[in-house]
N, C-alpha and C. Protein backbone atom coordinates (compact mmCIF):
# COMPACT_ATOMS: atom_id res chain seq x y z
N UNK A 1 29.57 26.32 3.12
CA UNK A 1 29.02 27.33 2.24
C UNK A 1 27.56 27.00 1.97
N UNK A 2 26.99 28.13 1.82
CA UNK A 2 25.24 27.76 1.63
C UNK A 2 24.76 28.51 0.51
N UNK A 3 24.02 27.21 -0.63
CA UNK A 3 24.10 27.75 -1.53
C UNK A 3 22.43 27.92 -1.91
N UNK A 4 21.84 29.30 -1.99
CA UNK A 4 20.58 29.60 -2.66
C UNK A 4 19.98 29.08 -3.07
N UNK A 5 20.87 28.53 -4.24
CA UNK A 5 20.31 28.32 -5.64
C UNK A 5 19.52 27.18 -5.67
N UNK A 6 20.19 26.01 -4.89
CA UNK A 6 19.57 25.33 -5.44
C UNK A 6 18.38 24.74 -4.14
N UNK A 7 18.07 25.43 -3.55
CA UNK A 7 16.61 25.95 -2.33
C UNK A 7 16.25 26.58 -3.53
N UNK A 8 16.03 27.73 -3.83
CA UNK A 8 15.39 28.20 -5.77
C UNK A 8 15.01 27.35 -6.56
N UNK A 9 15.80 26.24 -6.73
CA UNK A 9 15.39 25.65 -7.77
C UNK A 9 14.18 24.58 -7.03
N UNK A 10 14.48 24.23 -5.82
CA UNK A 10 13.49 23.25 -5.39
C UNK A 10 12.10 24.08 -5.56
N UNK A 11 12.36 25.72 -4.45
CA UNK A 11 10.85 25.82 -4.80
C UNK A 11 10.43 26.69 -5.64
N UNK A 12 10.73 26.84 -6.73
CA UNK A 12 10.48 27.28 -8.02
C UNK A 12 9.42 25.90 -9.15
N UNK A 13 10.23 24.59 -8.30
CA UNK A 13 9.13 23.39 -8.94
C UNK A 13 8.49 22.64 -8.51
N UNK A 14 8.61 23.35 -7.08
CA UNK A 14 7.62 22.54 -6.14
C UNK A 14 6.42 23.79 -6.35
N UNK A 15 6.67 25.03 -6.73
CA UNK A 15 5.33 25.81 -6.85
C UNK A 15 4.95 25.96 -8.12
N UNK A 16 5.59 25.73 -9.38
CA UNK A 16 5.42 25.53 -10.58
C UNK A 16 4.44 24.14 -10.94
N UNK A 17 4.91 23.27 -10.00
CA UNK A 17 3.78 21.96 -9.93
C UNK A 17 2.64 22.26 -9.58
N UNK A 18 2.61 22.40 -8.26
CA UNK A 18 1.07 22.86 -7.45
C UNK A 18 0.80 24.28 -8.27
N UNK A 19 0.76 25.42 -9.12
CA UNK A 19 0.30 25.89 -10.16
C UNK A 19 -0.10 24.75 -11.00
N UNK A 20 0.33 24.01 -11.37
CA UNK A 20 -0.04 23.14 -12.82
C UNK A 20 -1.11 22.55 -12.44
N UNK A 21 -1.56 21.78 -10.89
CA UNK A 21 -2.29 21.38 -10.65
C UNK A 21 -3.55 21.68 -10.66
N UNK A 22 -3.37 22.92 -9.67
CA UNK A 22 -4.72 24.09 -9.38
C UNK A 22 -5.30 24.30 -11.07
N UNK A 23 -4.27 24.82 -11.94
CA UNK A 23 -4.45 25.21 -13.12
C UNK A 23 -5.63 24.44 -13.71
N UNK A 24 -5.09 23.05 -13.78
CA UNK A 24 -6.08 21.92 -13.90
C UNK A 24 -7.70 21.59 -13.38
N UNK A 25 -7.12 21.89 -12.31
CA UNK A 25 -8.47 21.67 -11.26
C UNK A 25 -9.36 22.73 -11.82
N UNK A 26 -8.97 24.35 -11.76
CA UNK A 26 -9.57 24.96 -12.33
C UNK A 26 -10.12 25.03 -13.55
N UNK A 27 -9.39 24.50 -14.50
CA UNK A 27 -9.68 24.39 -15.93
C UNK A 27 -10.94 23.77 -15.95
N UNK A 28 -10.82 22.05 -15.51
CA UNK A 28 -11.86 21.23 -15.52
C UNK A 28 -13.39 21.74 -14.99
N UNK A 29 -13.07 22.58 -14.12
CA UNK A 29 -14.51 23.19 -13.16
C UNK A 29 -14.83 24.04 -14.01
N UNK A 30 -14.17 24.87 -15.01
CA UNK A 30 -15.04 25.84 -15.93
C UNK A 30 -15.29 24.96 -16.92
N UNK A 31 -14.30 24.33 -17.79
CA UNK A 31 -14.98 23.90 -18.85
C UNK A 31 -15.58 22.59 -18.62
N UNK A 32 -15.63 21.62 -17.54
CA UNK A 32 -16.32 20.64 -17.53
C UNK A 32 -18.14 21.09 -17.32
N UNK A 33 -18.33 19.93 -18.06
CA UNK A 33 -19.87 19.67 -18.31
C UNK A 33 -20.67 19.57 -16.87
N UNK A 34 -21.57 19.90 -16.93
CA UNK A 34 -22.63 19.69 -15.61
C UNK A 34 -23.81 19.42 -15.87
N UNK A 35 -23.83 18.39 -15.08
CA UNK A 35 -24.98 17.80 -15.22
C UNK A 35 -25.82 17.21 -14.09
N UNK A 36 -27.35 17.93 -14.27
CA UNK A 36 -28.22 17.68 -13.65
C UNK A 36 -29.46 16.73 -13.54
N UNK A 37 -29.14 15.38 -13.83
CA UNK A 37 -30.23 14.52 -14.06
C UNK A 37 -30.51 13.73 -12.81
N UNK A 38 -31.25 12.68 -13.05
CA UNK A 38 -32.02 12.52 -11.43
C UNK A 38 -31.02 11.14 -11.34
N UNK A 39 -30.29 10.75 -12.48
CA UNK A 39 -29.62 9.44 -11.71
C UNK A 39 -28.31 9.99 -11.86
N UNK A 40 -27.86 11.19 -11.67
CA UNK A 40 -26.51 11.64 -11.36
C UNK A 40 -25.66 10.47 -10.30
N UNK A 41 -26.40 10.73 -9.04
CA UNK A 41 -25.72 10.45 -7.21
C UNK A 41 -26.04 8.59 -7.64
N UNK A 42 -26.82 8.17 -8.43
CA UNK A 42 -26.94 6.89 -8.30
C UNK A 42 -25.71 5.82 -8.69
N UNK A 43 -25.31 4.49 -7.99
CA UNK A 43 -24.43 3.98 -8.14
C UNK A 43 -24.37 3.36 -9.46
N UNK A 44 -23.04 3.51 -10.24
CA UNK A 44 -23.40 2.48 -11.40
C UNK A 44 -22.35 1.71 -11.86
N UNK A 45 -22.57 0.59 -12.16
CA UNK A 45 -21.16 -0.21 -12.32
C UNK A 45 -21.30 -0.86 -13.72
N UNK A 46 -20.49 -0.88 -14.58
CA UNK A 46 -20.84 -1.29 -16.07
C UNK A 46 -22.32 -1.67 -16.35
N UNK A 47 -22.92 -0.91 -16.58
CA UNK A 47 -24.42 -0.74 -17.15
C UNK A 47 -25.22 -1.32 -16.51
N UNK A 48 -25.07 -2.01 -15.36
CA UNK A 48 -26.35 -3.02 -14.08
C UNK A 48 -26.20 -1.90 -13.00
N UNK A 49 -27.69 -2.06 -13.31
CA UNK A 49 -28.14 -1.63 -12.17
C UNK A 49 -27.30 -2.33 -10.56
N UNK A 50 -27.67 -1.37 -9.29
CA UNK A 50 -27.46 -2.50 -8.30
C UNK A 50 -28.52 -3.04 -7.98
N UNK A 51 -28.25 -4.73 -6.76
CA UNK A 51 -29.29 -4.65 -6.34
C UNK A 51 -29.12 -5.95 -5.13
N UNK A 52 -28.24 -5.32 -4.56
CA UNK A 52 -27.80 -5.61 -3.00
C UNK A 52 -27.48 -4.03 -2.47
N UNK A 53 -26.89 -4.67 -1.07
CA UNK A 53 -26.83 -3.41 -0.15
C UNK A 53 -24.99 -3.58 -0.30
N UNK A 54 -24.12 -2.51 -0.81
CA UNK A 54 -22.67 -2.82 -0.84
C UNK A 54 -21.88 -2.25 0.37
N UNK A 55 -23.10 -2.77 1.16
CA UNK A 55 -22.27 -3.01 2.55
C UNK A 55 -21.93 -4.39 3.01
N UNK A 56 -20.76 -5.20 2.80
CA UNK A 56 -20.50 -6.58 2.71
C UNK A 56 -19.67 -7.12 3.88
N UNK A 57 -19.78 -8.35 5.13
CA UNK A 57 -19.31 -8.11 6.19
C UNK A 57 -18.07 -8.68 5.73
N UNK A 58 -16.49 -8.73 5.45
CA UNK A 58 -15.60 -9.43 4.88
C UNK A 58 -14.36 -9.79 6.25
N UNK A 59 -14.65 -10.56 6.09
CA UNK A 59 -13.75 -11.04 7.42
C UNK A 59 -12.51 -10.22 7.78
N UNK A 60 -12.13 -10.20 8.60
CA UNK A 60 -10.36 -9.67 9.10
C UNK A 60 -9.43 -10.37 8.74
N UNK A 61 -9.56 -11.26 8.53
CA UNK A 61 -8.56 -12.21 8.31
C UNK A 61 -8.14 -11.82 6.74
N UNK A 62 -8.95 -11.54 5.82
CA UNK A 62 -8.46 -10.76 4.69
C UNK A 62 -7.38 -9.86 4.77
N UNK A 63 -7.78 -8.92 5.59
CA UNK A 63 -6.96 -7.85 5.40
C UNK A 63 -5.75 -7.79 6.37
N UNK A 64 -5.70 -8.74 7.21
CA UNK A 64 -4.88 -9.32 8.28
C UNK A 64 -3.43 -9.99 7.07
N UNK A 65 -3.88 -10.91 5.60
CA UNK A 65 -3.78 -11.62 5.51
C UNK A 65 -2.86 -10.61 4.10
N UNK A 66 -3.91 -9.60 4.13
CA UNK A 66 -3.16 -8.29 2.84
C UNK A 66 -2.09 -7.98 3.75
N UNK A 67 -1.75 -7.21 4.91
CA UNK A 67 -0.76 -6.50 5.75
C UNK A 67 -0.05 -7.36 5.70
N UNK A 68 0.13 -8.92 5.81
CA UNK A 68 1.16 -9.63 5.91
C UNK A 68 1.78 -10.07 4.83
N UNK A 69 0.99 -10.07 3.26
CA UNK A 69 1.79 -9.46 2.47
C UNK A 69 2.94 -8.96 2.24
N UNK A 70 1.62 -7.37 2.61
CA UNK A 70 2.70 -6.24 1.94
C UNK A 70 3.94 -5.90 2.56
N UNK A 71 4.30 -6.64 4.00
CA UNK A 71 5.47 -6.58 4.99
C UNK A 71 6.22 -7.31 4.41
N UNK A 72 6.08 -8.40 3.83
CA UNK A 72 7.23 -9.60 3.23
C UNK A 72 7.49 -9.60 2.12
N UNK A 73 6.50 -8.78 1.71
CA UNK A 73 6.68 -8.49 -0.19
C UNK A 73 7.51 -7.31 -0.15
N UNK A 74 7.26 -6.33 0.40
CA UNK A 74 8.54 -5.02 0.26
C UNK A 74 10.14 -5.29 0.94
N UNK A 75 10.08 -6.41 1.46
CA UNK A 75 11.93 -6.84 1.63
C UNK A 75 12.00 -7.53 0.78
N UNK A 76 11.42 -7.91 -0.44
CA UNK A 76 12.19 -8.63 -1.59
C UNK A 76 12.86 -7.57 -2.19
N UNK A 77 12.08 -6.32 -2.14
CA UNK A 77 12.78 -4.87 -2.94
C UNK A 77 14.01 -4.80 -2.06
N UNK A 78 14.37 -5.17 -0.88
CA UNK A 78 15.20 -4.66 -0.41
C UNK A 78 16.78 -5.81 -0.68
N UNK A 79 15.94 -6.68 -1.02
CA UNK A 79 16.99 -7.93 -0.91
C UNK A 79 17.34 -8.08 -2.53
N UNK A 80 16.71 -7.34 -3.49
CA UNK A 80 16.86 -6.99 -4.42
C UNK A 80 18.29 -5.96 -4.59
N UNK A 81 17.82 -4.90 -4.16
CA UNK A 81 18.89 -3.27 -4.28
C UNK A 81 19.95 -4.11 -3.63
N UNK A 82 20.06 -4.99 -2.37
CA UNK A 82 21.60 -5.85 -1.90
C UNK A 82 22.01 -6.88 -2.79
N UNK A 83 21.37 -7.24 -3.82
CA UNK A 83 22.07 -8.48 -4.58
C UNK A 83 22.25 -7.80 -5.43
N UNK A 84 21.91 -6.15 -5.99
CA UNK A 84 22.59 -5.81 -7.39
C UNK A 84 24.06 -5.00 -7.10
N UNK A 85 24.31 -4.83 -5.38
CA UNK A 85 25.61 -3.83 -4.87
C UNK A 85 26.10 -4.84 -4.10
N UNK A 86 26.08 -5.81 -3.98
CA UNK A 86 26.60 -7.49 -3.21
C UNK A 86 28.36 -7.03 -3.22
N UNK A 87 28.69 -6.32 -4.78
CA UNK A 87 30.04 -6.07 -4.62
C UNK A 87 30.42 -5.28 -3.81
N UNK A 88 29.69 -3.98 -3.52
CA UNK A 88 30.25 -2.86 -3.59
C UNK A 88 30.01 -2.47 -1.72
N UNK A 89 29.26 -3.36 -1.35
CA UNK A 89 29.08 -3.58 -0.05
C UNK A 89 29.37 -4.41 1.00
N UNK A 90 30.46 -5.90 0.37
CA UNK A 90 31.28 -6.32 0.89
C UNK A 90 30.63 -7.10 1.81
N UNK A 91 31.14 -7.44 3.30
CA UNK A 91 31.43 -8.47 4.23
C UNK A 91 30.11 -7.49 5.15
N UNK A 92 30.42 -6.18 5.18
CA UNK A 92 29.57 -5.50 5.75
C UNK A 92 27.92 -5.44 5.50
N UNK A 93 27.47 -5.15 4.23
CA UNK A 93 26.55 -5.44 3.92
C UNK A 93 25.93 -7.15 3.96
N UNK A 94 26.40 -8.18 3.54
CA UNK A 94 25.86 -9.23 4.07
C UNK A 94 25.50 -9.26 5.32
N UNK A 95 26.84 -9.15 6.39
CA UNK A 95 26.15 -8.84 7.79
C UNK A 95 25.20 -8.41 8.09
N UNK A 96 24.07 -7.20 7.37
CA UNK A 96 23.46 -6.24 7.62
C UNK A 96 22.58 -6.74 6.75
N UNK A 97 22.22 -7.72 5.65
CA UNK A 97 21.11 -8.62 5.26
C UNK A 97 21.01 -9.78 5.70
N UNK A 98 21.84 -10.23 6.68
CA UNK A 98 21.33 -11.48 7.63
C UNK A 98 20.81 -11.25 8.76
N UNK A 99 21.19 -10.14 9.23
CA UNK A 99 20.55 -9.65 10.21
C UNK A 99 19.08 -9.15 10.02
N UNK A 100 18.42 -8.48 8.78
CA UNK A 100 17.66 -8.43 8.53
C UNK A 100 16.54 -9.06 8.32
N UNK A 101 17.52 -10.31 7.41
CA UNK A 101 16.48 -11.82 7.19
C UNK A 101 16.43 -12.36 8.38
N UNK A 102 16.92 -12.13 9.58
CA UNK A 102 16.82 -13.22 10.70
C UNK A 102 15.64 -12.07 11.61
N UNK A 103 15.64 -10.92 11.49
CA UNK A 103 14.06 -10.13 11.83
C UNK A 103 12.83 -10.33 11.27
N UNK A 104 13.15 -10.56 9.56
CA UNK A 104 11.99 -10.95 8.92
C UNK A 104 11.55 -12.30 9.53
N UNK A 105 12.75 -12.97 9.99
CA UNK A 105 12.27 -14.78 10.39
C UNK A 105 11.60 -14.98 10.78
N UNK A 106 12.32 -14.20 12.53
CA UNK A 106 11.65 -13.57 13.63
C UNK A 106 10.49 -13.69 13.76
N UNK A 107 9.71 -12.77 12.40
CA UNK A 107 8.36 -12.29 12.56
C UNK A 107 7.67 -13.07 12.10
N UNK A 108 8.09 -13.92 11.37
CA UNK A 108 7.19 -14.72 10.49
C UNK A 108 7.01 -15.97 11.27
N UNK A 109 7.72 -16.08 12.32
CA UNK A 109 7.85 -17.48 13.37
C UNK A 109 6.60 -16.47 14.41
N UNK A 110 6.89 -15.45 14.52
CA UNK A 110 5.74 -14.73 15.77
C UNK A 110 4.38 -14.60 15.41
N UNK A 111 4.33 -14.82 14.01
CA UNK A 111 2.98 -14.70 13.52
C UNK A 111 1.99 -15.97 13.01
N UNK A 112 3.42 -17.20 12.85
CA UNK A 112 3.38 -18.75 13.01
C UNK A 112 2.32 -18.99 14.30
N UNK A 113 3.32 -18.66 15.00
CA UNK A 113 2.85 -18.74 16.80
C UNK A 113 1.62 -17.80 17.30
N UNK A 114 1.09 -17.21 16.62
CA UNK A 114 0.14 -16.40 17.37
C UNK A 114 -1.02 -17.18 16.58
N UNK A 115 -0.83 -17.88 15.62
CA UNK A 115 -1.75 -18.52 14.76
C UNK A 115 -2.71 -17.77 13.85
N UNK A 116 -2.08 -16.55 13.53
CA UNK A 116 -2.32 -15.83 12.85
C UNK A 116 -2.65 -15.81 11.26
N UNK A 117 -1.82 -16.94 10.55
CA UNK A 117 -2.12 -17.24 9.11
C UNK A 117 -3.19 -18.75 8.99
N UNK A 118 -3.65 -18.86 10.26
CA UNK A 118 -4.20 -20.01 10.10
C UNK A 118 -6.04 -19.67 9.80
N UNK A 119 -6.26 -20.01 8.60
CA UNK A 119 -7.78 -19.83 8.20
C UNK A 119 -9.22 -20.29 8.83
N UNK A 120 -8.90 -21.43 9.59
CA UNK A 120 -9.38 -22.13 10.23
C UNK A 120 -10.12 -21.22 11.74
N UNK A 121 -11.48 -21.07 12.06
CA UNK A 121 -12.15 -20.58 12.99
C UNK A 121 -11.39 -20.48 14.53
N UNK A 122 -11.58 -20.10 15.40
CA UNK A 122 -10.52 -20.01 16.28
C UNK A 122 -11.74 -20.73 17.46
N UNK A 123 -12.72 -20.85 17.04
CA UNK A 123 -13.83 -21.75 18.01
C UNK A 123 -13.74 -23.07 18.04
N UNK A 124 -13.65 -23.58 19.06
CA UNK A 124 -13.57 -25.07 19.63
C UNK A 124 -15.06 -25.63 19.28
N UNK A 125 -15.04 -26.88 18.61
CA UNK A 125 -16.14 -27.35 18.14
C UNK A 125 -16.76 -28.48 19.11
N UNK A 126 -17.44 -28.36 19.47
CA UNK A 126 -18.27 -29.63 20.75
C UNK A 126 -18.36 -30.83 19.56
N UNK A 127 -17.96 -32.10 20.27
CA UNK A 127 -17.89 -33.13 19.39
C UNK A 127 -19.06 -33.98 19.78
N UNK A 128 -19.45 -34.59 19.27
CA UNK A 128 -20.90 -35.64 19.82
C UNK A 128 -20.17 -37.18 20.49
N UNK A 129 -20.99 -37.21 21.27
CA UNK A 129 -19.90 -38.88 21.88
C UNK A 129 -19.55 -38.88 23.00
């Protein structure tokens, strides 16, 4: 059986939202303030002036170092939601979080091995002698 209603109700508040939004957007553009002064476009960060160029070269290894993170930090959420249903998911679900933890291992041994978390320059240093 296929029921209308509740396709209606989805987009009745999925377009009732995006109204509320626009509504907004619009609101702000009439009644917000405008202003035309000459240090409008200029950068400003708690009351200092700048006075470098905030173009900064920041290594890869940063953000190499964020992604590997956020991959090992979002299966704690997952290993979380399995230790609060541990009951209700039995012999089956463990199976299906060891298997998981042994992918996370996996990766964390492949990324061991590629020498990937290692901070240290990847250039061979000429020794004197």
């Amino acid at each position: 059986m296929f029921y209308y209603s509740e396709y209606l109700a989805f987009f009745v508040f999925f377009f009732m939202a995006l109204g509320v939004c626009l509504l907004m957007l619009l609101l702000s553009s009439i009644l917000g303030g405008k202003s035309q002064s000459r240090y409008k476009h200029t950068p400003f960060e708690s009351g200092i002036d700048p006075v470098d160029d905030s173009c900064v070269n920041i290594s890869i290894k940063f953000y190499l170092i964020a992604i590997y993170f956020v991959l090992f930090d979002v299966e704690a959420l997952y290993l979380y939601l399995w230790s609060i249903s541990i009951v209700q998911v039995g012999w089956t679900g463990f199976v299906e979080v060891m298997c998981f933890v042994l992918f996370l291992l996996f990766g964390l041994i492949y990324l061991i091995r590629l020498n990937s978390l290692n901070w240290e320059s990847k250039v061979l240093r000429k020794t004197s002698g």
